[in-house]
N, C-alpha and C. Protein backbone atom coordinates (compact mmCIF):
# COMPACT_ATOMS: atom_id res chain seq x y z
N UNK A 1 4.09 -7.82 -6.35
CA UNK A 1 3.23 -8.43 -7.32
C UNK A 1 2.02 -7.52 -7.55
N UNK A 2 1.63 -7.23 -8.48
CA UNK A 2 0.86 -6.21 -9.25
C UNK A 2 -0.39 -7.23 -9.39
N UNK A 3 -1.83 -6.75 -8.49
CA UNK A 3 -3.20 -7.58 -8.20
C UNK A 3 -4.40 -6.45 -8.93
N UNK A 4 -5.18 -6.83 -9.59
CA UNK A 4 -6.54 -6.15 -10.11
C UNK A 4 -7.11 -6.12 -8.74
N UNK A 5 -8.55 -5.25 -8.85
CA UNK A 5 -8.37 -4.90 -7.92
C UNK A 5 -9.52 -5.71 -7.10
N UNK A 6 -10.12 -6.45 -7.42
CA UNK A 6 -11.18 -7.88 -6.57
C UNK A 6 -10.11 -8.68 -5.83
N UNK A 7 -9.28 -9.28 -6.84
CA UNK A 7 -8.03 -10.11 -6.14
C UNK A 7 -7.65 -9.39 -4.85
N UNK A 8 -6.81 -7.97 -5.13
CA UNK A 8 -6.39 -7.60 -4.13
C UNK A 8 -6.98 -7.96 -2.65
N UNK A 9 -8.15 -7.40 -2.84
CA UNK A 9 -8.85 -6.52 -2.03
C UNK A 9 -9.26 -8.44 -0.88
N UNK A 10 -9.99 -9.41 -2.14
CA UNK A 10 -10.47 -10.69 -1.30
C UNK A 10 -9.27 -10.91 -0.55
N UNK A 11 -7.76 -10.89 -1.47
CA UNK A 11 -6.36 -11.80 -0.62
C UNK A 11 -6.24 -10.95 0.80
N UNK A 12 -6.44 -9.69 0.59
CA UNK A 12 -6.35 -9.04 2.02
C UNK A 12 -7.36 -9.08 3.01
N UNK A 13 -8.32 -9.20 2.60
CA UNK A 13 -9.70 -9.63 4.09
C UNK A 13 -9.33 -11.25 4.31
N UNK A 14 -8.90 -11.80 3.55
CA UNK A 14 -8.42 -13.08 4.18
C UNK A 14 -6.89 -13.65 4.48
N UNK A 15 -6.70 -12.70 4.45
CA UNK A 15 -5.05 -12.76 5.11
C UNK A 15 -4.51 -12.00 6.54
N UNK A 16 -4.76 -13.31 7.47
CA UNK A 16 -4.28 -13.00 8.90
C UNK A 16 -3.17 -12.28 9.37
N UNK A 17 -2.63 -12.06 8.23
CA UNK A 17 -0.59 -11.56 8.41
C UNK A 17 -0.70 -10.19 7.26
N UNK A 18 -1.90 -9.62 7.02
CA UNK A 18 -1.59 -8.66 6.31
C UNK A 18 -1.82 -7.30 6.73
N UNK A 19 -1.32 -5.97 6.33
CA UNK A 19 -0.81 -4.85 6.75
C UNK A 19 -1.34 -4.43 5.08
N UNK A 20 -2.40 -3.02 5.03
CA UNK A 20 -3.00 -2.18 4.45
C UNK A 20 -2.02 -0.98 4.41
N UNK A 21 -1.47 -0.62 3.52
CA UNK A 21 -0.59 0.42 3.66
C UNK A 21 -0.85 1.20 1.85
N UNK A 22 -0.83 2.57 2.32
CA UNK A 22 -1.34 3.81 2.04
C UNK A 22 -0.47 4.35 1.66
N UNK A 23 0.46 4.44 0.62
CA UNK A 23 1.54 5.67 -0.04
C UNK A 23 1.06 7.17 -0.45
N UNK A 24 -0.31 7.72 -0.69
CA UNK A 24 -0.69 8.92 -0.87
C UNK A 24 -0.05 9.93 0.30
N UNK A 25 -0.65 11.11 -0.26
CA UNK A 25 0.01 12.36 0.30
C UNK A 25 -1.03 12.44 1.32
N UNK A 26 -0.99 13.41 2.29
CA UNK A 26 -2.18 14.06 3.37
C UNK A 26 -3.14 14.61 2.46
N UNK A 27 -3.13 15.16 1.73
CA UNK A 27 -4.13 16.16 0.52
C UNK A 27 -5.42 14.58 -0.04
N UNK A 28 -4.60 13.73 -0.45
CA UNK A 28 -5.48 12.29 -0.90
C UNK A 28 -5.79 11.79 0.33
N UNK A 29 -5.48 12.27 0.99
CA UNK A 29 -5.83 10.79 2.34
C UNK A 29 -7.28 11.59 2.67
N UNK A 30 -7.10 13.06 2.81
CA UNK A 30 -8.54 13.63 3.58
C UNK A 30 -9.59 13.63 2.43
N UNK A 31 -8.98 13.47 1.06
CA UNK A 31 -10.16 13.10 0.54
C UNK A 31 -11.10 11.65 0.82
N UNK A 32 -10.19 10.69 0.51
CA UNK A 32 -10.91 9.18 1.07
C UNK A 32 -9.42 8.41 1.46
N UNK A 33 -10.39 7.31 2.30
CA UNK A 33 -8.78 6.07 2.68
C UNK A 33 -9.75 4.53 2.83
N UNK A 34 -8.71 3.66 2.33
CA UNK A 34 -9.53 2.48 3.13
C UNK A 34 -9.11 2.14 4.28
N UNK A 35 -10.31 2.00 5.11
CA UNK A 35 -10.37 1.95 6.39
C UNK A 35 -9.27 0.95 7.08
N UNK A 36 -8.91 1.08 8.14
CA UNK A 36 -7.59 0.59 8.67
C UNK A 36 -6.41 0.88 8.01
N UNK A 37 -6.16 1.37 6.88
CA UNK A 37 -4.91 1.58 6.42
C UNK A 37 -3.80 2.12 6.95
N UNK A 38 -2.47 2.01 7.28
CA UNK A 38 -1.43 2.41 7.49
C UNK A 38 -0.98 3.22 6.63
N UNK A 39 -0.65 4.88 6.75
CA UNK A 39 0.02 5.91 5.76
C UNK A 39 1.25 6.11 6.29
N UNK A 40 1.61 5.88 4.87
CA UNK A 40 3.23 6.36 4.80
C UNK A 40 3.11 7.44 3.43
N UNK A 41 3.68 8.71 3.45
CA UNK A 41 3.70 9.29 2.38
C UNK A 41 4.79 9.45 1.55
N UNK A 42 4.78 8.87 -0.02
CA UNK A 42 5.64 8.60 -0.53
C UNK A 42 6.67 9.55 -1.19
N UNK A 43 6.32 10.60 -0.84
CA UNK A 43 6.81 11.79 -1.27
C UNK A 43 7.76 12.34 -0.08
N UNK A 44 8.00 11.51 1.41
CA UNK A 44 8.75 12.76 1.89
C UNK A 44 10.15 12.08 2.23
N UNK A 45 10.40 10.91 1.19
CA UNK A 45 12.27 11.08 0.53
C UNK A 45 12.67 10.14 1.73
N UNK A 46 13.50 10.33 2.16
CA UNK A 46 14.51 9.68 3.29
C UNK A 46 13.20 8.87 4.89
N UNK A 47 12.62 9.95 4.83
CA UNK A 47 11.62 9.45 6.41
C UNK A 47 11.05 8.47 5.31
N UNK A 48 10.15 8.45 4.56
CA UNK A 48 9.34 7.72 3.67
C UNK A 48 10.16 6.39 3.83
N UNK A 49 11.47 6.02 3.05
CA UNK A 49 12.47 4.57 3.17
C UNK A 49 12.68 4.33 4.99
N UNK A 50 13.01 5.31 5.64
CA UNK A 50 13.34 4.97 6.99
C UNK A 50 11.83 4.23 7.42
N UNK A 51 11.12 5.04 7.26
CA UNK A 51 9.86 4.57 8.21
C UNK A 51 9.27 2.95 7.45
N UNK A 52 9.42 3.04 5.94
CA UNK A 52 9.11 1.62 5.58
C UNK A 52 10.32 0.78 6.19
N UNK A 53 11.57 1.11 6.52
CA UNK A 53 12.54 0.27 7.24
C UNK A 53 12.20 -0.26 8.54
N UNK A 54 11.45 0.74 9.22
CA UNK A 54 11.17 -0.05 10.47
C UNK A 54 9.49 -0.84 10.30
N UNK A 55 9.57 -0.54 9.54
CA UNK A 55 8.12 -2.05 9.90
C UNK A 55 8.52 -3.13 9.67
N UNK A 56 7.43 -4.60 10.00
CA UNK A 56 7.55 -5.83 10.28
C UNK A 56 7.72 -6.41 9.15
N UNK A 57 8.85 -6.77 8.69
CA UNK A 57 9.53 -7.59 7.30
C UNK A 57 8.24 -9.16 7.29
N UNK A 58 7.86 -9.96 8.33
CA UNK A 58 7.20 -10.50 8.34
C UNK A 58 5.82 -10.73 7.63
N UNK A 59 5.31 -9.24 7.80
CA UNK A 59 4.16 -9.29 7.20
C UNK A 59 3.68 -8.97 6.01
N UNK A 60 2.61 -9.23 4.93
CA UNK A 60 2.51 -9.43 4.04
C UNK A 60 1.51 -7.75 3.85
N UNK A 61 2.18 -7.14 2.48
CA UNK A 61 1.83 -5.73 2.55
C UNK A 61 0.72 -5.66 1.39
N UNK A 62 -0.13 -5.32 1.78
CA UNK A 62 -1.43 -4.85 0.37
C UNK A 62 -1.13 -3.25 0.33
N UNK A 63 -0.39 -3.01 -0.49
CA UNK A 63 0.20 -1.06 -1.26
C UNK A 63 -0.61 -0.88 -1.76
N UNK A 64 -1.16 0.95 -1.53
CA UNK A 64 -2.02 1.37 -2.81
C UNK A 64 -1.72 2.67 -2.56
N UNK A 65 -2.33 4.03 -3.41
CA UNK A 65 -1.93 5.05 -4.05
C UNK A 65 -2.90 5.30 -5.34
N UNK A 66 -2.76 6.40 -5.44
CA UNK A 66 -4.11 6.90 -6.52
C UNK A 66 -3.93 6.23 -7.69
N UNK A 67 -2.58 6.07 -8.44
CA UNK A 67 -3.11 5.34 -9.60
C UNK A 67 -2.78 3.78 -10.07
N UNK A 68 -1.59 3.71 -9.05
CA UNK A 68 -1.11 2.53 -8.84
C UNK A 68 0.29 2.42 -9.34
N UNK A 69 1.01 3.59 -9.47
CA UNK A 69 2.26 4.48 -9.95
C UNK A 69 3.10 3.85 -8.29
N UNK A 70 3.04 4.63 -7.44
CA UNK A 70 3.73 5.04 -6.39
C UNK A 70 3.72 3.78 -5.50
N UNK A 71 2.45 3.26 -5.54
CA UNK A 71 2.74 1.86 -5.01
C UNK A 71 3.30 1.03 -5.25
N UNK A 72 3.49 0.51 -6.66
CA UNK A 72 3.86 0.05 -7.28
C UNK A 72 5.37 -0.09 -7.20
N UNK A 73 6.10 1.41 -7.11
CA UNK A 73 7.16 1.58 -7.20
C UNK A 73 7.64 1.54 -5.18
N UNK A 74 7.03 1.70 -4.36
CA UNK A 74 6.95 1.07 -3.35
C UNK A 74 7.22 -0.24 -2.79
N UNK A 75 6.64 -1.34 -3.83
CA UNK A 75 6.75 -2.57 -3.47
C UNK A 75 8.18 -2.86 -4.04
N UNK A 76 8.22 -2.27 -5.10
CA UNK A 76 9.48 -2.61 -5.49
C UNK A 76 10.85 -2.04 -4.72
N UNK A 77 10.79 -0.83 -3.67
CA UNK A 77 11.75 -0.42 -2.93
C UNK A 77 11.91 -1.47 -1.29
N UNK A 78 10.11 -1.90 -1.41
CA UNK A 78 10.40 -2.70 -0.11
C UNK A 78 11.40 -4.13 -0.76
N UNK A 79 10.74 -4.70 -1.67
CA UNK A 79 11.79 -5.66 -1.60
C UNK A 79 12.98 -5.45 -1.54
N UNK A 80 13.93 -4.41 -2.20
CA UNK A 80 15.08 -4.25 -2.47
C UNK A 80 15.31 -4.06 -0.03
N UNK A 81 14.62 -3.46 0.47
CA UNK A 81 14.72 -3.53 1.90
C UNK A 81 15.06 -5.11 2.87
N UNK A 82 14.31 -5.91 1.61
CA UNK A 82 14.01 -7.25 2.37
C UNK A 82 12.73 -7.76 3.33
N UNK A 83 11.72 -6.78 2.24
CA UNK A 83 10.31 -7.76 2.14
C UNK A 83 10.02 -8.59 1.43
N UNK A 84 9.30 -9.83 1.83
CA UNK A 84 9.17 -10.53 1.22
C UNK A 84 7.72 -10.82 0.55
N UNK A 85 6.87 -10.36 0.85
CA UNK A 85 5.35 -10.31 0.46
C UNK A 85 4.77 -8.83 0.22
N UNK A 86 4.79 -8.42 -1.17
CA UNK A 86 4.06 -7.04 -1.50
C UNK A 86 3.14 -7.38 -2.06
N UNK A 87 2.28 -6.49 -2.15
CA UNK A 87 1.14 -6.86 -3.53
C UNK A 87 0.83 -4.98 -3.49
N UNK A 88 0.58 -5.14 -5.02
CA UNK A 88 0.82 -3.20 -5.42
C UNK A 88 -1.43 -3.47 -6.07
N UNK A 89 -1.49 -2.70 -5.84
CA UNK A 89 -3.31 -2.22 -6.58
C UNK A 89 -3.40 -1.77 -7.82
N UNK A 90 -3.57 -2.35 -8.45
CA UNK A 90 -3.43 -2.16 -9.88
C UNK A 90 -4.54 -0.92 -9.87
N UNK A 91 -4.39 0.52 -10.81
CA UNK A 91 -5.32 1.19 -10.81
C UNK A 91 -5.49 1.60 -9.48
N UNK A 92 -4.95 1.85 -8.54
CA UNK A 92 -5.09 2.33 -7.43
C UNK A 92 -6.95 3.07 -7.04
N UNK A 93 -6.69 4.14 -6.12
CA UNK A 93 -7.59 4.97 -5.36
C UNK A 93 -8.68 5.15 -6.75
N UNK A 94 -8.00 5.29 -8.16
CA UNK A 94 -8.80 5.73 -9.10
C UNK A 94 -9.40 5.01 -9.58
N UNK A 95 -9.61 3.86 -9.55
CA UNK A 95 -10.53 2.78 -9.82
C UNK A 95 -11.41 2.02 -8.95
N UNK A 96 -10.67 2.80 -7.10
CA UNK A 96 -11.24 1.40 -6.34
C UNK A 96 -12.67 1.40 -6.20
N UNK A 97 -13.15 0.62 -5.98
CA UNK A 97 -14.87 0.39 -5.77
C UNK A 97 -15.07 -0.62 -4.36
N UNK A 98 -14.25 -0.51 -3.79
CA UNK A 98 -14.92 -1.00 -1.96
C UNK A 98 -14.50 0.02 -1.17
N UNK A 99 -14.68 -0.17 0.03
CA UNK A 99 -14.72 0.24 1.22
C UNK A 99 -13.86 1.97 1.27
N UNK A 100 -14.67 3.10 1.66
CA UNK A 100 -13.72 4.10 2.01
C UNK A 100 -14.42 4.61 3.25
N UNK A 101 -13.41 5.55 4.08
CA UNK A 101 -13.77 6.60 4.94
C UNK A 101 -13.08 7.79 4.25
C-alpha cells in the first residue's frame, strides 16, 4: 500500500509489529538513512529476494528508497513472497522531511 509521507512515517512510530526497511544502494545509505532502518539493497538480484525471503512474514514492513520507485516495486515482490503488511513511501528519500542519520 502506497502512504504520503506523514501517514507513513505516524503508522510506523505507532506500530509495535513494524520493521523500517531500506531498499537503497550503499552509495544512498552513506549519504543519509532513517534511523533504525533495516538495508536490503535492491539491486543485488537473487541475495536481494533470498534475504527478503528470510525475514519475519509476520511483521508489518514500512519500504522506502529514494524516490519511491524501488520500494514500491519491493512491496509488491514481498507480497507475491507471502507478506502480508507492506506500506511503500510515496516520494521516497527525496521528499522525506523527518528523522535522518
Amino acid at each position: 500500500m502506497d502512504l504520503e509521507q506523514q501517514q507513513w512515517w505516524n503508522d510506523f512510530q505507532n506500530d509495535t509489529n513494524a520493521v523500517l526497511l531500506d531498499v537503497r544502494t550503499e552509495e544512498e545509505i552513506e549519504e543519509s538513512m532513517i534511523p533504525n532502518a533495516l538495508h536490503l539493497d535492491f539491486y543485488q538480484g537473487q541475495d536481494f529476494i533470498n534475504a527478503l525471503e528470510s525475514l519475519d512474514k509476520s511483521k508489518k514492513y514500512y519500504v522506502y528508497c529514494r524516490s519511491g520507485n524501488r520500494s514500491g516495486q519491493t512491496c509488491m515482490i514481498m507480497k507475491q513472497l507471502g507478506f502480508d503488511t507492506t506500506f511503500n513511501l510515496v516520494g521516497g528519500m527525496n521528499e522525506w522531511q523527518g528523522p535522518v542519520i
